[in-house]
C-alpha atoms as a PDB file:
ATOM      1  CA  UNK A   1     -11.667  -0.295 -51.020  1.00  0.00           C
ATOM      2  CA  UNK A   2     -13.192  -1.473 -54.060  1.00  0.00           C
ATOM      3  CA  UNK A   3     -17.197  -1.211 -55.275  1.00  0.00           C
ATOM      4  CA  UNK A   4     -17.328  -4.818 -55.100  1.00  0.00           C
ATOM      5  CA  UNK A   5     -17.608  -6.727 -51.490  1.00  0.00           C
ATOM      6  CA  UNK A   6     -14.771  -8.578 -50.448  1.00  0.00           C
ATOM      7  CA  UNK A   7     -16.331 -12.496 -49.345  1.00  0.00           C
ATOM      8  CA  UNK A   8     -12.502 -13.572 -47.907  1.00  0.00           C
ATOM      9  CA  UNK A   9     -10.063 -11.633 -45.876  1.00  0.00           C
ATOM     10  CA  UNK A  10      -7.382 -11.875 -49.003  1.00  0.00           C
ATOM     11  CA  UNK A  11     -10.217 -10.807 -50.880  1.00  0.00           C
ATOM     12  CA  UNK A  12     -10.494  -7.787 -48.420  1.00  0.00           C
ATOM     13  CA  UNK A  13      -6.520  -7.259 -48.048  1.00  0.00           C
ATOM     14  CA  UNK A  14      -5.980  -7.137 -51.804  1.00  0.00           C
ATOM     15  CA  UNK A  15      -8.772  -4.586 -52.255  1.00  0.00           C
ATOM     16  CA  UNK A  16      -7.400  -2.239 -49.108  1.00  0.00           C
ATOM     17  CA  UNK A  17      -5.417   0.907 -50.333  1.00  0.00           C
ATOM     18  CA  UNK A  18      -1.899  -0.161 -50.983  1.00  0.00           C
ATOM     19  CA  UNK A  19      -0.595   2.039 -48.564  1.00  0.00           C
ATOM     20  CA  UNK A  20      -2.635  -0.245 -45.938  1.00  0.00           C
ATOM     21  CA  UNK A  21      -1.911  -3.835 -47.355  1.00  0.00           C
ATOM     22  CA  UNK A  22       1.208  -4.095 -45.077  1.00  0.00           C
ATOM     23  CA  UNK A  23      -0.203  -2.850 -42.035  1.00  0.00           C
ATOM     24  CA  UNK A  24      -3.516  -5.581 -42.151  1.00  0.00           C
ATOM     25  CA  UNK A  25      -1.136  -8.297 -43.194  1.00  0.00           C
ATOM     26  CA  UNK A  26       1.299  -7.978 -40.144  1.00  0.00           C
ATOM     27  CA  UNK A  27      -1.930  -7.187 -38.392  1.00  0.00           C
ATOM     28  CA  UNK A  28      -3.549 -10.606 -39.519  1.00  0.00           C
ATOM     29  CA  UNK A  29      -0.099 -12.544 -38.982  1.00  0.00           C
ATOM     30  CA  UNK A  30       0.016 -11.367 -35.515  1.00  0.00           C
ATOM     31  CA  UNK A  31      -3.445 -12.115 -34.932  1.00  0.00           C
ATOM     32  CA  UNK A  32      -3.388 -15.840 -36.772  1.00  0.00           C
ATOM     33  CA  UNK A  33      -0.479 -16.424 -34.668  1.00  0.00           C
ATOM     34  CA  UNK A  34      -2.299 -15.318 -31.036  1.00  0.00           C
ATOM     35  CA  UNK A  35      -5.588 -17.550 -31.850  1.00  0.00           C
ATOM     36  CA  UNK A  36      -4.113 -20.116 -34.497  1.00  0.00           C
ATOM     37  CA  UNK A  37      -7.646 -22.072 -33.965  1.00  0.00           C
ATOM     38  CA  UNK A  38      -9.744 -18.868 -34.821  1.00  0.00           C
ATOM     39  CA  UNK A  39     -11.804 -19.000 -38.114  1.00  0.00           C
ATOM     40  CA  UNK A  40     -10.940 -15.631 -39.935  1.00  0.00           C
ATOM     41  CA  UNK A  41     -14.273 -14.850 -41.847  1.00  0.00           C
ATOM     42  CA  UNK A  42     -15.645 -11.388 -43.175  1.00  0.00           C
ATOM     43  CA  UNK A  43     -18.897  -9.671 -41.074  1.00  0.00           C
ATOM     44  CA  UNK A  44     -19.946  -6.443 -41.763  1.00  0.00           C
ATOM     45  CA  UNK A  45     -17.752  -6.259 -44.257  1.00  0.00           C
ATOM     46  CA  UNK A  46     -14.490  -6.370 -42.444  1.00  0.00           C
ATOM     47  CA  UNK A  47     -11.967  -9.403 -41.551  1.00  0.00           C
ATOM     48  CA  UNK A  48     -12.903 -11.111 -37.994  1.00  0.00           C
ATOM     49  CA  UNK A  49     -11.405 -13.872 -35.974  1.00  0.00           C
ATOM     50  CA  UNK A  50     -14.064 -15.910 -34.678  1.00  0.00           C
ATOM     51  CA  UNK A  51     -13.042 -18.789 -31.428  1.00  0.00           C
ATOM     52  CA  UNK A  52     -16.735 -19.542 -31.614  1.00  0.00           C
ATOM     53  CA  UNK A  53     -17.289 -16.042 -30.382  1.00  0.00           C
ATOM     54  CA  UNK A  54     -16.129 -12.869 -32.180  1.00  0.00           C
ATOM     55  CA  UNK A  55     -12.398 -12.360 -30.768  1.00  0.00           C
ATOM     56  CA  UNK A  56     -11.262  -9.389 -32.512  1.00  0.00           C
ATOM     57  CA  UNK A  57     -11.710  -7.418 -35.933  1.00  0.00           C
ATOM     58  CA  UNK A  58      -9.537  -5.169 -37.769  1.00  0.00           C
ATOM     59  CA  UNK A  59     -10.328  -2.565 -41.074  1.00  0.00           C
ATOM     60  CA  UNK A  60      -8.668  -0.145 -42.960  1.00  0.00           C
ATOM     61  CA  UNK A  61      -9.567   3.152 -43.516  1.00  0.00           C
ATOM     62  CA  UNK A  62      -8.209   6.640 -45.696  1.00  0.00           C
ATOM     63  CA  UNK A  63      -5.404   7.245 -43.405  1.00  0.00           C
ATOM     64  CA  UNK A  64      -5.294   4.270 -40.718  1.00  0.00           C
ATOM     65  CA  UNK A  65      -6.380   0.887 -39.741  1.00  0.00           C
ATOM     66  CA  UNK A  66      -8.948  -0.118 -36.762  1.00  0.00           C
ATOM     67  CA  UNK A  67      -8.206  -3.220 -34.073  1.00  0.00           C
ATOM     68  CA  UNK A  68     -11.364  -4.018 -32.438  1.00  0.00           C
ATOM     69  CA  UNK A  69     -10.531  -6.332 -29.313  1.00  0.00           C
ATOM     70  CA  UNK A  70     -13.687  -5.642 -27.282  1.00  0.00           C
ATOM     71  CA  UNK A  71     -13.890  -2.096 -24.977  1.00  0.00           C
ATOM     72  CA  UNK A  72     -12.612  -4.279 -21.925  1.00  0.00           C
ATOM     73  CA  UNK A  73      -9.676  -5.453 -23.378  1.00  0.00           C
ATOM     74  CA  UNK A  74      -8.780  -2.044 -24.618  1.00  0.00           C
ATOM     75  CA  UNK A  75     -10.019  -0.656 -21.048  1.00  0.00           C
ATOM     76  CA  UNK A  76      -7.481  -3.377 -19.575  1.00  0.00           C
ATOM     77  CA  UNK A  77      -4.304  -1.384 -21.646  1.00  0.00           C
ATOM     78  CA  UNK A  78      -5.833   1.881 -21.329  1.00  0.00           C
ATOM     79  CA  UNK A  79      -2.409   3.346 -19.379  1.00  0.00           C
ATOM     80  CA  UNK A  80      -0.320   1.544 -21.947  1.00  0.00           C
ATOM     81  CA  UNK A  81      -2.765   2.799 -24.775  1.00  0.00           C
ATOM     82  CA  UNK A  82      -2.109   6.990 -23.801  1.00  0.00           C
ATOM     83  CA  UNK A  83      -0.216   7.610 -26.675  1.00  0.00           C
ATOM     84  CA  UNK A  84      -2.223   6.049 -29.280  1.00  0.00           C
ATOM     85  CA  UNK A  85      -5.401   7.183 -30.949  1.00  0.00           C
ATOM     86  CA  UNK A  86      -8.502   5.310 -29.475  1.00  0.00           C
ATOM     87  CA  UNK A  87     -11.987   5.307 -29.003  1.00  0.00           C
ATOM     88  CA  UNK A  88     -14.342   2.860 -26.549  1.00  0.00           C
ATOM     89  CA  UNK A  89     -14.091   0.107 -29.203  1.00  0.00           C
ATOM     90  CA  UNK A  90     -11.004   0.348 -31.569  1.00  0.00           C
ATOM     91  CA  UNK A  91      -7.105   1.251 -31.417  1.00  0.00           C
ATOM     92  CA  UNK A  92      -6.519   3.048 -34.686  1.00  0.00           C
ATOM     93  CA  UNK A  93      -2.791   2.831 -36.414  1.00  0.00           C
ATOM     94  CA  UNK A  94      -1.707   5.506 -38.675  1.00  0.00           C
ATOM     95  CA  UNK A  95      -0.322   3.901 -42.115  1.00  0.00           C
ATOM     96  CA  UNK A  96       2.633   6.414 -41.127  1.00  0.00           C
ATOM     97  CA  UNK A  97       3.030   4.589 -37.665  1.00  0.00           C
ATOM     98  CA  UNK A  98       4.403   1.854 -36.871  1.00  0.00           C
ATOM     99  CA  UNK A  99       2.227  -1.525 -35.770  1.00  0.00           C
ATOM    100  CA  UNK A 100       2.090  -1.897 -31.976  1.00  0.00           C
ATOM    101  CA  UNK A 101       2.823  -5.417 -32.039  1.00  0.00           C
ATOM    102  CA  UNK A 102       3.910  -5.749 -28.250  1.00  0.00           C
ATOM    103  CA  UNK A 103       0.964  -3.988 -27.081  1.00  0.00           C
ATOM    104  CA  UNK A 104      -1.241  -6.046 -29.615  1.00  0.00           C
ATOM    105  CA  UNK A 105      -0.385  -9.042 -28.856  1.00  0.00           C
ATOM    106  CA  UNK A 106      -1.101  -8.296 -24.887  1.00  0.00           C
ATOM    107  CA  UNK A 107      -4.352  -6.882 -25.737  1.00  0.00           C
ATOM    108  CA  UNK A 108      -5.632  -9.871 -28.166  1.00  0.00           C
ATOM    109  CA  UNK A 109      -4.346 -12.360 -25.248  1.00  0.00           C
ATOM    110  CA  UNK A 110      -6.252 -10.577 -22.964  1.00  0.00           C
ATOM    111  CA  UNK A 111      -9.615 -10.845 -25.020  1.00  0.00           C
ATOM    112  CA  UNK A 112      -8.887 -14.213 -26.232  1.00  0.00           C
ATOM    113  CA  UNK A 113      -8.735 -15.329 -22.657  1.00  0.00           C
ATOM    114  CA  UNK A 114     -11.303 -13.200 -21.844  1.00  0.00           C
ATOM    115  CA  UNK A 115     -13.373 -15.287 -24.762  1.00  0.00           C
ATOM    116  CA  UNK A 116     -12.202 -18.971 -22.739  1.00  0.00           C
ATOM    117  CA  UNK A 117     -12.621 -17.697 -19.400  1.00  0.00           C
ATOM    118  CA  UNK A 118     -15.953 -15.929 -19.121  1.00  0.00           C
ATOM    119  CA  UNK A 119     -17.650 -17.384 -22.253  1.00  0.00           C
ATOM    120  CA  UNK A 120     -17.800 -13.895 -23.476  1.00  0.00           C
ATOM    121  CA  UNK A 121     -20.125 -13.311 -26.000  1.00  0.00           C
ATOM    122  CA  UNK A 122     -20.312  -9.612 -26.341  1.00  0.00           C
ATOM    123  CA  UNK A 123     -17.987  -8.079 -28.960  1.00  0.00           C
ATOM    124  CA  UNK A 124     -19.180  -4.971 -28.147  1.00  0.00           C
END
């Protein structure tokens, strides 16, 4: 990333590593397409989706990129998540990897409903 703060998520895409840039964008696109009515806004420095509540973030890194559903909606895939690299709050995706998409997509449904359901306000 570069010294100066990204204040949009192109901003934030565009200043990723290259070698990330296609990862957050099909990322983003899968994402826009789950919670079309989401605002997409930068906290913390990296992109969220926001449904008035946080929904899910994402950031790159040196050698991967981070999806941060909420723990219980990663908890909710944990059998399905074995093979992947995760901690309590964040899949993380190797640049050499391929994008889960399938199991992305059931995750963010699961938090987005999750979001609509409960009124869940805790991202964390």
């Amino acid at each position: 990333m570069t010294t100066k703060r990204p204040i949009t998520v192109d901003q934030y895409i565009e200043s990723a590593p290259i070698i990330a840039q296609p990862h957050l964008r099909k990322l983003r696109d899968l994402l826009q397409h789950i919670a079309p009515k989401a605002q997409e806004t930068i906290k913390w420095g990296n992109p969220f989706f926001v449904e008035p509540r946080f929904l899910f973030a994402y950031s790159a890194h040196k050698n991967h990129i981070s999806f941060a559903p909420s723990p219980e909606s990663l908890e909710a895939y944990r059998d399905q998540l074995a093979t992947h690299d995760t901690t309590r709050h964040f899949l993380k995706i190797r640049y050499s990897e391929p994008l889960p998409e399938a199991l992305i997509r059931k995750i963010a449904k699961h938090r987005l409903k999750a979001v609509r359901d409960r009124g869940d306000d805790n991202f964390w």
